[in-house]
PDB file of N, CA and C in Angstrom:
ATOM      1  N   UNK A   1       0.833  -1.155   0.000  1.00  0.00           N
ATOM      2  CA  UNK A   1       0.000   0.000   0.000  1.00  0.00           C
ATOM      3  C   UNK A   1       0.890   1.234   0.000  1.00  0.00           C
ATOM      4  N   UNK A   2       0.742   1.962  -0.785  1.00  0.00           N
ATOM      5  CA  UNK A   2       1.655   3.094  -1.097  1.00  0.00           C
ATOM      6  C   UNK A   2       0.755   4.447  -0.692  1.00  0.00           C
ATOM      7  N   UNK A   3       1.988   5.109   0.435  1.00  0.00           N
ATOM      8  CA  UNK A   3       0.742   6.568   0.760  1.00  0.00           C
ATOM      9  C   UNK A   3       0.578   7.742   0.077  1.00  0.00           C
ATOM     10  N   UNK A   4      -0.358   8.712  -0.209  1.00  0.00           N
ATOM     11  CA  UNK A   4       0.106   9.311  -0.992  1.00  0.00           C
ATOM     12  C   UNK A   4       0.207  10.699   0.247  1.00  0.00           C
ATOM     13  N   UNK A   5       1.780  11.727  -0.273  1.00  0.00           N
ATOM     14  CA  UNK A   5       1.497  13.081   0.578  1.00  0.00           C
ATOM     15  C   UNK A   5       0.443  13.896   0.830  1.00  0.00           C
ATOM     16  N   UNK A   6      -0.252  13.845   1.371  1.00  0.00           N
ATOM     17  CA  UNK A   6      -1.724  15.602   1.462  1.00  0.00           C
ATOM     18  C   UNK A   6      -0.900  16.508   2.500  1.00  0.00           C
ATOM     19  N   UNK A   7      -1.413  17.712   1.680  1.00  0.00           N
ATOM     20  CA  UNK A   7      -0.492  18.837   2.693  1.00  0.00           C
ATOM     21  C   UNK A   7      -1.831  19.009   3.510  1.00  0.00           C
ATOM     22  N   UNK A   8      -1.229  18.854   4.785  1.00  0.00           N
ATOM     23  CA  UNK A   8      -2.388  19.513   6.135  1.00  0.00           C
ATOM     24  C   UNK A   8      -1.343  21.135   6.212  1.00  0.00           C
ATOM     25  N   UNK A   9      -3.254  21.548   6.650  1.00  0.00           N
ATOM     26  CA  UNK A   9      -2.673  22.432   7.374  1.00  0.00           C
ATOM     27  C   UNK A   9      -2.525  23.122   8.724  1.00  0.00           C
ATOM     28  N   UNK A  10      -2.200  24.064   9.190  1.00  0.00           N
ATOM     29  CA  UNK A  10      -1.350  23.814  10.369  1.00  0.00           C
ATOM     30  C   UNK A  10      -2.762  23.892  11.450  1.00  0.00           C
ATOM     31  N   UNK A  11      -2.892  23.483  12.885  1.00  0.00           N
ATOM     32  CA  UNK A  11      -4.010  23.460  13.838  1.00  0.00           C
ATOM     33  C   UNK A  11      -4.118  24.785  13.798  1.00  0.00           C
ATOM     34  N   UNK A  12      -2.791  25.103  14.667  1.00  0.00           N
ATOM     35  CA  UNK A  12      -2.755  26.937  14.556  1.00  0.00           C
ATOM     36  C   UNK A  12      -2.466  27.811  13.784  1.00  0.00           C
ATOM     37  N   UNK A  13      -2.920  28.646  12.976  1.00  0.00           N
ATOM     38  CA  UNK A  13      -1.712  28.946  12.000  1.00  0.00           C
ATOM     39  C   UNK A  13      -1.552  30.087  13.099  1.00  0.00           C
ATOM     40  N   UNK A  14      -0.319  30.677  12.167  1.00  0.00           N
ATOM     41  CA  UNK A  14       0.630  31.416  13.225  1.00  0.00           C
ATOM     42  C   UNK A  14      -0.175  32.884  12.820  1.00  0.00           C
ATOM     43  N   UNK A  15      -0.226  33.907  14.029  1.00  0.00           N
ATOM     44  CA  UNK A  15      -1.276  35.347  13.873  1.00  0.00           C
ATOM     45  C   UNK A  15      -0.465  36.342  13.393  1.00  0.00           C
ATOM     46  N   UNK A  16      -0.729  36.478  12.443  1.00  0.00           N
ATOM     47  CA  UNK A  16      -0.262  38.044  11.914  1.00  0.00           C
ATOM     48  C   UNK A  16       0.429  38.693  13.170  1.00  0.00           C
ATOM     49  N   UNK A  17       1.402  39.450  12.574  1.00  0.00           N
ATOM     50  CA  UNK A  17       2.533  40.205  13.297  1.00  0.00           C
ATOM     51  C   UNK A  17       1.795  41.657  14.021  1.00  0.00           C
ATOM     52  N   UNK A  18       1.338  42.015  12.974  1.00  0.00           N
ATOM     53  CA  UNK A  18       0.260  43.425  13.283  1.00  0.00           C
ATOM     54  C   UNK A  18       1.123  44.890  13.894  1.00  0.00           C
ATOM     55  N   UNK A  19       0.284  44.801  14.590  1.00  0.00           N
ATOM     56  CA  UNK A  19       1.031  45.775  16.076  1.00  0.00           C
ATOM     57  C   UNK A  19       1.395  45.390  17.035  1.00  0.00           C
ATOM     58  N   UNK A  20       1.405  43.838  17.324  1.00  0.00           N
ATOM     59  CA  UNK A  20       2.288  42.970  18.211  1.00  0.00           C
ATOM     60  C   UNK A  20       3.750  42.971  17.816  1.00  0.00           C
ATOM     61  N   UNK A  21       4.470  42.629  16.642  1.00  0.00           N
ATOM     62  CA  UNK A  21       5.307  42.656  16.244  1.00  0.00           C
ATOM     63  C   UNK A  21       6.620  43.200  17.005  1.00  0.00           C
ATOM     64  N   UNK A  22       7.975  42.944  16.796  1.00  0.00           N
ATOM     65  CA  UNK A  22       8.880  43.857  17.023  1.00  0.00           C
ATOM     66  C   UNK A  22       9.233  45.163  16.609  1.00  0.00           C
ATOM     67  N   UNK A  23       8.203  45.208  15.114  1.00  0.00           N
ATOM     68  CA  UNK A  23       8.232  46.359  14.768  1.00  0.00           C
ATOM     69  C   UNK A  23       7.540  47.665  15.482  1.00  0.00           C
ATOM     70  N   UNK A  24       7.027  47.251  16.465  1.00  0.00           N
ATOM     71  CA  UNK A  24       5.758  48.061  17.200  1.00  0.00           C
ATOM     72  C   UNK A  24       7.159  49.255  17.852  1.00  0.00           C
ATOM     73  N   UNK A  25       8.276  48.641  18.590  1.00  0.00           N
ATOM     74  CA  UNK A  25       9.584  49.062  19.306  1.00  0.00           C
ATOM     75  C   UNK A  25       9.653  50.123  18.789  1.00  0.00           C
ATOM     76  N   UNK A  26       9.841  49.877  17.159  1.00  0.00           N
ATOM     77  CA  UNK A  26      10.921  51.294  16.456  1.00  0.00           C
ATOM     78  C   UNK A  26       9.558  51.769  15.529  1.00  0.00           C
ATOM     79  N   UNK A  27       8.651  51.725  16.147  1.00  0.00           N
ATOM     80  CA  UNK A  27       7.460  52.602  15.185  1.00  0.00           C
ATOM     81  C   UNK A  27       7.250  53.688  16.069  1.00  0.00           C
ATOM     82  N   UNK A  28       7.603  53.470  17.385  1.00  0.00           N
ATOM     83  CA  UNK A  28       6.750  54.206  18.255  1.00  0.00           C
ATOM     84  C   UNK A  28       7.956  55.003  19.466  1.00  0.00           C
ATOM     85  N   UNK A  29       8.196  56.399  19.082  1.00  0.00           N
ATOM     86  CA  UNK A  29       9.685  56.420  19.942  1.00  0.00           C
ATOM     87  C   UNK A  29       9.096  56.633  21.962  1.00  0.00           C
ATOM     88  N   UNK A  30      10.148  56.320  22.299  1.00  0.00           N
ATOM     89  CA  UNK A  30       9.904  56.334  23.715  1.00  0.00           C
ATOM     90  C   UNK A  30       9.427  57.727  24.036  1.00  0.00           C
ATOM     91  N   UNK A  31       8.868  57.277  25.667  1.00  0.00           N
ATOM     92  CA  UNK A  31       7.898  58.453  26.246  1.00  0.00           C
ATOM     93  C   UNK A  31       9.400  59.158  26.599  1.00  0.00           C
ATOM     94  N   UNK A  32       9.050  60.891  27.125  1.00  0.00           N
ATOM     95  CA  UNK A  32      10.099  61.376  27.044  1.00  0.00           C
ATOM     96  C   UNK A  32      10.395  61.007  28.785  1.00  0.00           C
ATOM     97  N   UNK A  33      11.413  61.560  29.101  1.00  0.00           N
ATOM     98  CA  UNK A  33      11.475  61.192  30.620  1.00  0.00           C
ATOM     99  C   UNK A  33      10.636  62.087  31.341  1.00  0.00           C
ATOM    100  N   UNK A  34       9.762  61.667  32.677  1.00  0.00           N
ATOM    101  CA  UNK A  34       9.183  62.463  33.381  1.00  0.00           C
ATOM    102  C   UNK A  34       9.843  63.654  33.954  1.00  0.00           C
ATOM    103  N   UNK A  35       9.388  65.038  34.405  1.00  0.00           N
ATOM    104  CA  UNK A  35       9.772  65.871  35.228  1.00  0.00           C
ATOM    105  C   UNK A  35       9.560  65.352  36.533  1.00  0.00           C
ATOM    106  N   UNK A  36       8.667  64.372  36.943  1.00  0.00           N
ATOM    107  CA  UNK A  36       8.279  63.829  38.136  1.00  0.00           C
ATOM    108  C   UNK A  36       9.256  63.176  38.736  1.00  0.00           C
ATOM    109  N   UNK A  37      10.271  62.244  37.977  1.00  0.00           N
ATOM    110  CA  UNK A  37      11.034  61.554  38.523  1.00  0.00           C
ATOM    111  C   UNK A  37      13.206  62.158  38.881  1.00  0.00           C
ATOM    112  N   UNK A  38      12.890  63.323  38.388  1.00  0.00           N
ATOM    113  CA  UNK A  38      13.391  64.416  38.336  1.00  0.00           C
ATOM    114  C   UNK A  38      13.706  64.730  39.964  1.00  0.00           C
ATOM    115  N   UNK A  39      14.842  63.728  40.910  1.00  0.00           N
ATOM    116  CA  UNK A  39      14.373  64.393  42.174  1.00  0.00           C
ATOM    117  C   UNK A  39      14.614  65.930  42.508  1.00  0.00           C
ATOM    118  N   UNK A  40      15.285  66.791  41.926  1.00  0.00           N
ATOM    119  CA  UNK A  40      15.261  68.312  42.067  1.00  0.00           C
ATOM    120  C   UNK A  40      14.163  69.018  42.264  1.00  0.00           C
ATOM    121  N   UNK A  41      12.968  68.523  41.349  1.00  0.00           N
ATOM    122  CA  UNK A  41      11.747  68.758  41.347  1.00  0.00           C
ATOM    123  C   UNK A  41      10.989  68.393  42.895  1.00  0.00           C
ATOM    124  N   UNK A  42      11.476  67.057  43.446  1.00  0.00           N
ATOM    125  CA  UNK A  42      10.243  66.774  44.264  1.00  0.00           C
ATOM    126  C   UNK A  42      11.355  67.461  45.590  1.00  0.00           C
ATOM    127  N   UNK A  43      12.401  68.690  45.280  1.00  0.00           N
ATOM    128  CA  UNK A  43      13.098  68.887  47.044  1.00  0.00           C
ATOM    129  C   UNK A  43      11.879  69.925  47.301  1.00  0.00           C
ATOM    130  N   UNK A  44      11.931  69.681  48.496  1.00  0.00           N
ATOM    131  CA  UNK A  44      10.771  70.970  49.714  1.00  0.00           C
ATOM    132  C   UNK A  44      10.976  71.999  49.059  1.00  0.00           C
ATOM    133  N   UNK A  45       9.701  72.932  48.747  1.00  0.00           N
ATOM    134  CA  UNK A  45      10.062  74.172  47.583  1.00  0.00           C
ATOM    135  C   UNK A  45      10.941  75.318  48.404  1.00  0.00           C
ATOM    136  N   UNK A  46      11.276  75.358  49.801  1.00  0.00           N
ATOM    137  CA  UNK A  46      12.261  75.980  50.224  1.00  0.00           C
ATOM    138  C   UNK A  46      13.595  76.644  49.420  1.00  0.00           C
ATOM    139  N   UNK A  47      13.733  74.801  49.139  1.00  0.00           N
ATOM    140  CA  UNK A  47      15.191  74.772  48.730  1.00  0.00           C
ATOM    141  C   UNK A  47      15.501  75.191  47.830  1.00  0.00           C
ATOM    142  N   UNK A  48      16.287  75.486  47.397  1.00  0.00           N
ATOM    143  CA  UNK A  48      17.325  75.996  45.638  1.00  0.00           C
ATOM    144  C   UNK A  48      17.725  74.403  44.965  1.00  0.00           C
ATOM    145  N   UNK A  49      17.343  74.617  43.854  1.00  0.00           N
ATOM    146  CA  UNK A  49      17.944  72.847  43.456  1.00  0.00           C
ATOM    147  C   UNK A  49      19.545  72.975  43.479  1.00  0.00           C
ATOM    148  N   UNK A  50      19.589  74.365  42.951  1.00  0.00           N
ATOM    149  CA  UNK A  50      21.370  74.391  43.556  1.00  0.00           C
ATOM    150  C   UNK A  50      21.991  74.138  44.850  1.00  0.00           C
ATOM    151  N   UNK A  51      22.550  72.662  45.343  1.00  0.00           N
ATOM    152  CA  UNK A  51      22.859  73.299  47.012  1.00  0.00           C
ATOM    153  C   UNK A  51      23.910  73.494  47.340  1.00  0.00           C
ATOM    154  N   UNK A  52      24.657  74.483  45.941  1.00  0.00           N
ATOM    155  CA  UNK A  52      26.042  75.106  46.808  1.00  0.00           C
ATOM    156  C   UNK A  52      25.499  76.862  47.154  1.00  0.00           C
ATOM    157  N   UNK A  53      24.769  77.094  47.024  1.00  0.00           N
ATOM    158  CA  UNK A  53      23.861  78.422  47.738  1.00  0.00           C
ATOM    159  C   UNK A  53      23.528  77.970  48.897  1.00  0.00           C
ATOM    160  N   UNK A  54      22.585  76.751  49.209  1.00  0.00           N
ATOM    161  CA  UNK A  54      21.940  76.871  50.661  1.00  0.00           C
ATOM    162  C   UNK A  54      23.279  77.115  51.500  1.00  0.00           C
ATOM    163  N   UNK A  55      22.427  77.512  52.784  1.00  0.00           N
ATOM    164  CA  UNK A  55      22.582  78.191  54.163  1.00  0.00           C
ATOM    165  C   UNK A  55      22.494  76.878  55.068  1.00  0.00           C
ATOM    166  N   UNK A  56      22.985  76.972  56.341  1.00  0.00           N
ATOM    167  CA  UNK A  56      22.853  76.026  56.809  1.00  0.00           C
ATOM    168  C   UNK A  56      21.302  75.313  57.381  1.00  0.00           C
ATOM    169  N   UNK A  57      20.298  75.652  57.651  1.00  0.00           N
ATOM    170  CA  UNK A  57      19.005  76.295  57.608  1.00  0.00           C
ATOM    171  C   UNK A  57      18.408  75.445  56.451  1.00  0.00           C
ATOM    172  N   UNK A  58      19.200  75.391  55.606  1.00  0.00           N
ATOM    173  CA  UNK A  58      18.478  74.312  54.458  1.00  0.00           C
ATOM    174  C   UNK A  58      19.235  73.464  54.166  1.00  0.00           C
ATOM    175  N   UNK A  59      20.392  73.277  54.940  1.00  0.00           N
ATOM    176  CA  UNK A  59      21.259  72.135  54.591  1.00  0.00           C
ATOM    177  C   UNK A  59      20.195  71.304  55.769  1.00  0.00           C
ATOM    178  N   UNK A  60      19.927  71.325  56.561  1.00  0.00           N
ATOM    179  CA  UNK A  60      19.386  70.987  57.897  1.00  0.00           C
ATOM    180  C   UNK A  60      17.803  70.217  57.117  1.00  0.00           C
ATOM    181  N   UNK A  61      17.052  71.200  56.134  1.00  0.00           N
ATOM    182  CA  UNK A  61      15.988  70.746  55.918  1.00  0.00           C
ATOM    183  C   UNK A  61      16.098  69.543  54.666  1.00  0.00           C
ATOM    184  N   UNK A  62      17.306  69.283  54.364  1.00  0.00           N
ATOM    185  CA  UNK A  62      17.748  68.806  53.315  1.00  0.00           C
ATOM    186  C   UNK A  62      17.777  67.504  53.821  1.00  0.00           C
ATOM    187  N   UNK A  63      18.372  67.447  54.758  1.00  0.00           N
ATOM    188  CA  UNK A  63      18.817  66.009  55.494  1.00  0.00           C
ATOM    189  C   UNK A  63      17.265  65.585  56.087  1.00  0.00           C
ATOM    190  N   UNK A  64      16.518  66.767  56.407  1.00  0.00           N
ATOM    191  CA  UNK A  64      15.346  65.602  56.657  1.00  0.00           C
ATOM    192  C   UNK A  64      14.482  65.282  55.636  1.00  0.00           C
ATOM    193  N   UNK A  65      14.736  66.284  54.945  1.00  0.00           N
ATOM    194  CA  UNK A  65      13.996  65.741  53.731  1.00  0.00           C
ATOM    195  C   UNK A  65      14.957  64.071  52.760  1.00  0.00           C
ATOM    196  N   UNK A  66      15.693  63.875  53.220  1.00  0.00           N
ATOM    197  CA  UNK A  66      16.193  62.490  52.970  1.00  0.00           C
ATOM    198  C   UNK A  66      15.760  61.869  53.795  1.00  0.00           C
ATOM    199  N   UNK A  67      16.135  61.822  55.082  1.00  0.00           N
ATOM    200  CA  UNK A  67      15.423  60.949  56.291  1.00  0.00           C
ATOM    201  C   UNK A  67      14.202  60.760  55.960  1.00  0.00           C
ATOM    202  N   UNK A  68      13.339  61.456  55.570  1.00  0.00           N
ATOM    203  CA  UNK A  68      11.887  60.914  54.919  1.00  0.00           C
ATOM    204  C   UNK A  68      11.561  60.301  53.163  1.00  0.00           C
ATOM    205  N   UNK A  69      12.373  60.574  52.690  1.00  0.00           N
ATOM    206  CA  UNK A  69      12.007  60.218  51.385  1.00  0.00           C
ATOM    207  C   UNK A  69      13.131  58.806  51.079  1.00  0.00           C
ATOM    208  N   UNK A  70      14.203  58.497  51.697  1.00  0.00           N
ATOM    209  CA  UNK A  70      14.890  57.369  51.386  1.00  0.00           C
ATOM    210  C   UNK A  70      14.643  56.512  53.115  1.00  0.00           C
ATOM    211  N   UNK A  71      14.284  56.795  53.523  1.00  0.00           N
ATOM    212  CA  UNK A  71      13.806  56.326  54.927  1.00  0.00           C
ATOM    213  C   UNK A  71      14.894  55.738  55.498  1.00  0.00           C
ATOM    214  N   UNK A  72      15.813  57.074  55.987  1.00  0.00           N
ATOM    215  CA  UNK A  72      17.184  56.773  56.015  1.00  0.00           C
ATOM    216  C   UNK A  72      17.216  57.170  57.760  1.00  0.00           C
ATOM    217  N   UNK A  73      18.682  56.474  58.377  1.00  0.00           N
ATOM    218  CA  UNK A  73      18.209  57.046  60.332  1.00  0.00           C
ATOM    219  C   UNK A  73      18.437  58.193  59.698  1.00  0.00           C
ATOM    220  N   UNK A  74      17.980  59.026  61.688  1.00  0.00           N
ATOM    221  CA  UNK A  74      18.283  60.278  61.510  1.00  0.00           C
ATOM    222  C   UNK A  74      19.730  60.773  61.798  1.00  0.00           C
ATOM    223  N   UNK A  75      19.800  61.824  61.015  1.00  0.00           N
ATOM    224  CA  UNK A  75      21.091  62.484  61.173  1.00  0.00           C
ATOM    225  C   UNK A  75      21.573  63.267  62.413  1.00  0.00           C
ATOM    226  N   UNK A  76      22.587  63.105  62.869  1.00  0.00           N
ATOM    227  CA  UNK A  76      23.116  64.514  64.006  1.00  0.00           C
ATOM    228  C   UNK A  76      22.992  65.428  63.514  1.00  0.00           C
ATOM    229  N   UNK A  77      22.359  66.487  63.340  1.00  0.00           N
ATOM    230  CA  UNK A  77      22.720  67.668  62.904  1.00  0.00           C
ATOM    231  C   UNK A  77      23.849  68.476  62.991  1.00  0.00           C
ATOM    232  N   UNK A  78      24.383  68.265  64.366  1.00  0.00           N
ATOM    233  CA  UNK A  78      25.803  68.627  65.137  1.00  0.00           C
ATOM    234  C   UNK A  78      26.447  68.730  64.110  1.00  0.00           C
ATOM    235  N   UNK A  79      27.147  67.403  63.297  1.00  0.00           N
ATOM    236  CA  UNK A  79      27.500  67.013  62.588  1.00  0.00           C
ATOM    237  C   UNK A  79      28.038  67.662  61.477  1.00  0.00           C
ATOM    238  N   UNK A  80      26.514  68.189  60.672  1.00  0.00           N
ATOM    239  CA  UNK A  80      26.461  68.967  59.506  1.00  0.00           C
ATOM    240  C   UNK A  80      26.088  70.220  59.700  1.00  0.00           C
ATOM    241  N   UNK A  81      26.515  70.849  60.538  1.00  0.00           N
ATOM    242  CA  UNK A  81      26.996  72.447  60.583  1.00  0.00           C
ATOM    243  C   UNK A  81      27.318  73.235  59.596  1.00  0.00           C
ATOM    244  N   UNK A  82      26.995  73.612  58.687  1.00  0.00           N
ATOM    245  CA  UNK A  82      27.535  73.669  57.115  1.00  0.00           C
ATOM    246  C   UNK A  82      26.891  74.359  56.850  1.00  0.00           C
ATOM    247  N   UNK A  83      27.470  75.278  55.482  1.00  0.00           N
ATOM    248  CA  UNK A  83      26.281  75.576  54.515  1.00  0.00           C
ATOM    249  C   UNK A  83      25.985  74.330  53.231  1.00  0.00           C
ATOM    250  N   UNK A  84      25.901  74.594  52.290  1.00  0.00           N
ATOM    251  CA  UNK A  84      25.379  74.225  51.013  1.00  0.00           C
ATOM    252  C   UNK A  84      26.877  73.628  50.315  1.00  0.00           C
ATOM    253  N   UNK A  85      27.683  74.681  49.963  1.00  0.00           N
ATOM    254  CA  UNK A  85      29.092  74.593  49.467  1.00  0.00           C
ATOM    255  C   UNK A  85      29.923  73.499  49.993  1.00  0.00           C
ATOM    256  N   UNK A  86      30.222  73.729  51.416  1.00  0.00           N
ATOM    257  CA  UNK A  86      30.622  72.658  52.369  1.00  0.00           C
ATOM    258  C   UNK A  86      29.920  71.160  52.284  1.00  0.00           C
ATOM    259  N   UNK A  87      28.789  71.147  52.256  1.00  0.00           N
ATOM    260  CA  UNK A  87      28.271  69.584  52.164  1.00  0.00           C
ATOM    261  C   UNK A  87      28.714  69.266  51.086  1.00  0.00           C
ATOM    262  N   UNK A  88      28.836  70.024  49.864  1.00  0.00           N
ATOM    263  CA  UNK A  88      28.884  69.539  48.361  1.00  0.00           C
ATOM    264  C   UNK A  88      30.748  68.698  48.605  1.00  0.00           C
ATOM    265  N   UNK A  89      31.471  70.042  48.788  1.00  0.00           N
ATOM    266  CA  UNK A  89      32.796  69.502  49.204  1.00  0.00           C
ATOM    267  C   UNK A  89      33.241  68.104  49.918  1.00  0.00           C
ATOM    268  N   UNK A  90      32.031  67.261  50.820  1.00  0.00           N
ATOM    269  CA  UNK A  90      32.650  66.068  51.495  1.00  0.00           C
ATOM    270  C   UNK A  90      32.548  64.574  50.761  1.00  0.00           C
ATOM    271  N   UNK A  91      33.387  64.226  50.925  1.00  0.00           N
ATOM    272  CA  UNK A  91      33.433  63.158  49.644  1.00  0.00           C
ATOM    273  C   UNK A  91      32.649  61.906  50.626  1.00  0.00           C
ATOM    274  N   UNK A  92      32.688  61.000  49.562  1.00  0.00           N
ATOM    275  CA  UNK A  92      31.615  59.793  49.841  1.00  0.00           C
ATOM    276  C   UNK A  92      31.915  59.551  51.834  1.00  0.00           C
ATOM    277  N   UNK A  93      33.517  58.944  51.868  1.00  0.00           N
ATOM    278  CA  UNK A  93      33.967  58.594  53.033  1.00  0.00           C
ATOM    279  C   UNK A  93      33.025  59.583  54.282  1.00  0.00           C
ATOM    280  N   UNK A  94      33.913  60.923  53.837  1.00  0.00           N
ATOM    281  CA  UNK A  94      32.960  62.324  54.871  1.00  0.00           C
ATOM    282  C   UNK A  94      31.706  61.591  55.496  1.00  0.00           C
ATOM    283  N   UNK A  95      30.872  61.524  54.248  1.00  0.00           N
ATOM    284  CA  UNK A  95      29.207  61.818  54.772  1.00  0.00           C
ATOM    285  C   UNK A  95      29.269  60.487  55.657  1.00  0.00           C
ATOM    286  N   UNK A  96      30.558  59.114  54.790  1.00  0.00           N
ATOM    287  CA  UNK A  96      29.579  58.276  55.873  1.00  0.00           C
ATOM    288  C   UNK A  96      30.135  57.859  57.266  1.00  0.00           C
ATOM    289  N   UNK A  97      31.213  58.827  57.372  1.00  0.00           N
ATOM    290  CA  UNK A  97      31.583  58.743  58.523  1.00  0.00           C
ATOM    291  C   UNK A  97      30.404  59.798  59.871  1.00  0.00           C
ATOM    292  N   UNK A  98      30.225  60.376  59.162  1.00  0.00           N
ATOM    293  CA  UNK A  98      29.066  61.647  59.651  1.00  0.00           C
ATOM    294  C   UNK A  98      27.740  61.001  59.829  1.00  0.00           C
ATOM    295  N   UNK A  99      27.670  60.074  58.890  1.00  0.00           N
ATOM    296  CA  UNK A  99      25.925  59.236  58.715  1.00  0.00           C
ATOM    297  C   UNK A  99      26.023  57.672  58.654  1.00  0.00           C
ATOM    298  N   UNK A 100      26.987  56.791  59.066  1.00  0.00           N
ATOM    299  CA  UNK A 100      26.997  56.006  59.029  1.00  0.00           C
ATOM    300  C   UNK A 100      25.238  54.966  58.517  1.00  0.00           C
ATOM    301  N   UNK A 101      25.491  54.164  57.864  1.00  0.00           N
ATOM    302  CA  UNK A 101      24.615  53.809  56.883  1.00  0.00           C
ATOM    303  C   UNK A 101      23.392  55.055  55.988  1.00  0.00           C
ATOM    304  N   UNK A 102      24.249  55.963  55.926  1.00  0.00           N
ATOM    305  CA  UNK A 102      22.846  56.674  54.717  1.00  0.00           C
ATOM    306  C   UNK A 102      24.602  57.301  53.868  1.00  0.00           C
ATOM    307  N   UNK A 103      25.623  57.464  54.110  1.00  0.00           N
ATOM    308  CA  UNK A 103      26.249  58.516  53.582  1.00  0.00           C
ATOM    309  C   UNK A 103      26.593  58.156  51.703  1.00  0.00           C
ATOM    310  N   UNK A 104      26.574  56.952  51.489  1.00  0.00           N
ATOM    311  CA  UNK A 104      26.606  56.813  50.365  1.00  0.00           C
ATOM    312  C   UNK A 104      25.058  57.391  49.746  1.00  0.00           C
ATOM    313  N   UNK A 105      23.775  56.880  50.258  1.00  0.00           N
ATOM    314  CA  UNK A 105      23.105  57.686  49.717  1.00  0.00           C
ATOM    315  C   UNK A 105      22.866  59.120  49.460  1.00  0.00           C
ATOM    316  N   UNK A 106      23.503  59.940  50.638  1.00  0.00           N
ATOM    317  CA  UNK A 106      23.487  61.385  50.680  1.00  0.00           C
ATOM    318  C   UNK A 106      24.529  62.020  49.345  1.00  0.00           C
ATOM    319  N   UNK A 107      25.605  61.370  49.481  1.00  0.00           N
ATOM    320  CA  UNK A 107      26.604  61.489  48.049  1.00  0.00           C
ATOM    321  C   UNK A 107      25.885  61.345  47.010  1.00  0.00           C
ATOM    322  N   UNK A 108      25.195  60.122  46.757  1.00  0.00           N
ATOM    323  CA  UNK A 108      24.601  60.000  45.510  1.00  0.00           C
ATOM    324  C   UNK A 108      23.415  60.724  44.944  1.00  0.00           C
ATOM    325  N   UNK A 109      22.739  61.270  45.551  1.00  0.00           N
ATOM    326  CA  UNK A 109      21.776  62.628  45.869  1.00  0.00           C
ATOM    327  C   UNK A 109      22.219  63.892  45.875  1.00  0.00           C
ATOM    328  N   UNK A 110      23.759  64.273  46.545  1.00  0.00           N
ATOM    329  CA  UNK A 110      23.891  65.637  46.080  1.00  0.00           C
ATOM    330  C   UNK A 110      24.999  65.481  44.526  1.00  0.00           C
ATOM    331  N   UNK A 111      24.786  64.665  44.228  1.00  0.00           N
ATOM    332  CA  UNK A 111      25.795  64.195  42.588  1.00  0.00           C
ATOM    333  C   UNK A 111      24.245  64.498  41.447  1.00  0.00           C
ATOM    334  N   UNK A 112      23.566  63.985  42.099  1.00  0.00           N
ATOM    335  CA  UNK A 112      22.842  64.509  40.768  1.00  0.00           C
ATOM    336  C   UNK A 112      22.153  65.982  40.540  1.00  0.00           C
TER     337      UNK A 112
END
C-alpha cells in the first residue's frame, strides 16, 4: 500500500505580526522622561535645586527631607553644621563617617 502526501494544514496557524510585532519598538519612539522623577523637582520648595547656595538652615531641611524620602536614620545635625558649598565639598567617606549607613546615599543625591 503506497501513501500518498496531502499537505495539512497547520491546527494553529501562526497570527499576523500586526502591532504585536517587534516592529511596534521602532514605530513608536519612547515616552520622554518624566519631570516627576526628576528628584530636584520633588526637594521641599524651600530649597534651591542648587545646594552650593543653601545656608545652613536648608542644609538641615535637606537632610530631613532624605530621612523621609529614602527612609534613612536620623542624622546629628551637630555634625552637619555647614552651609550648602561645604556639604557639596565632602566626599563619599565624609558623609559616611558623619551618617553612618545613609552617607553613600546622601553622596549620591547631592551628585545629581
Amino acid at each position: 500500500m503506497k501513501l500518498l502526501p496531502i499537505p495539512l494544514s497547520p491546527l494553529n496557524p501562526p497570527a499576523p505580526l500586526g502591532i504585536w510585532g517587534s516592529d511596534l519598538l521602532w514605530r513608536y519612539p519612547p515616552a520622554p522622561p518624566s519631570p516627576l522623577a526628576d528628584l530636584k523637582t520633588q526637594l521641599p520648595p524651600q530649597l534651591n535645586t542648587d545646594p552650593r547656595i543653601w545656608g545652613r538652615e536648608e542644609v538641615a531641611v535637606f537632610l530631613r527631607f532624605c530621612e523621609r524620602e529614602f527612609d534613612l536614620p536620623k542624622f546629628d545635625l551637630d555634625l552637619f553644621q555647614m552651609n550648602g558649598k561645604a556639604l557639596c565639598v565632602l566626599t563619599k567617606n565624609d558623609l559616611a563617617e558623619r551618617s553612618p549607613g545613609a552617607g553613600d546615599v546622601l553622596h549620591n543625591v547631592l551628585q545629581m
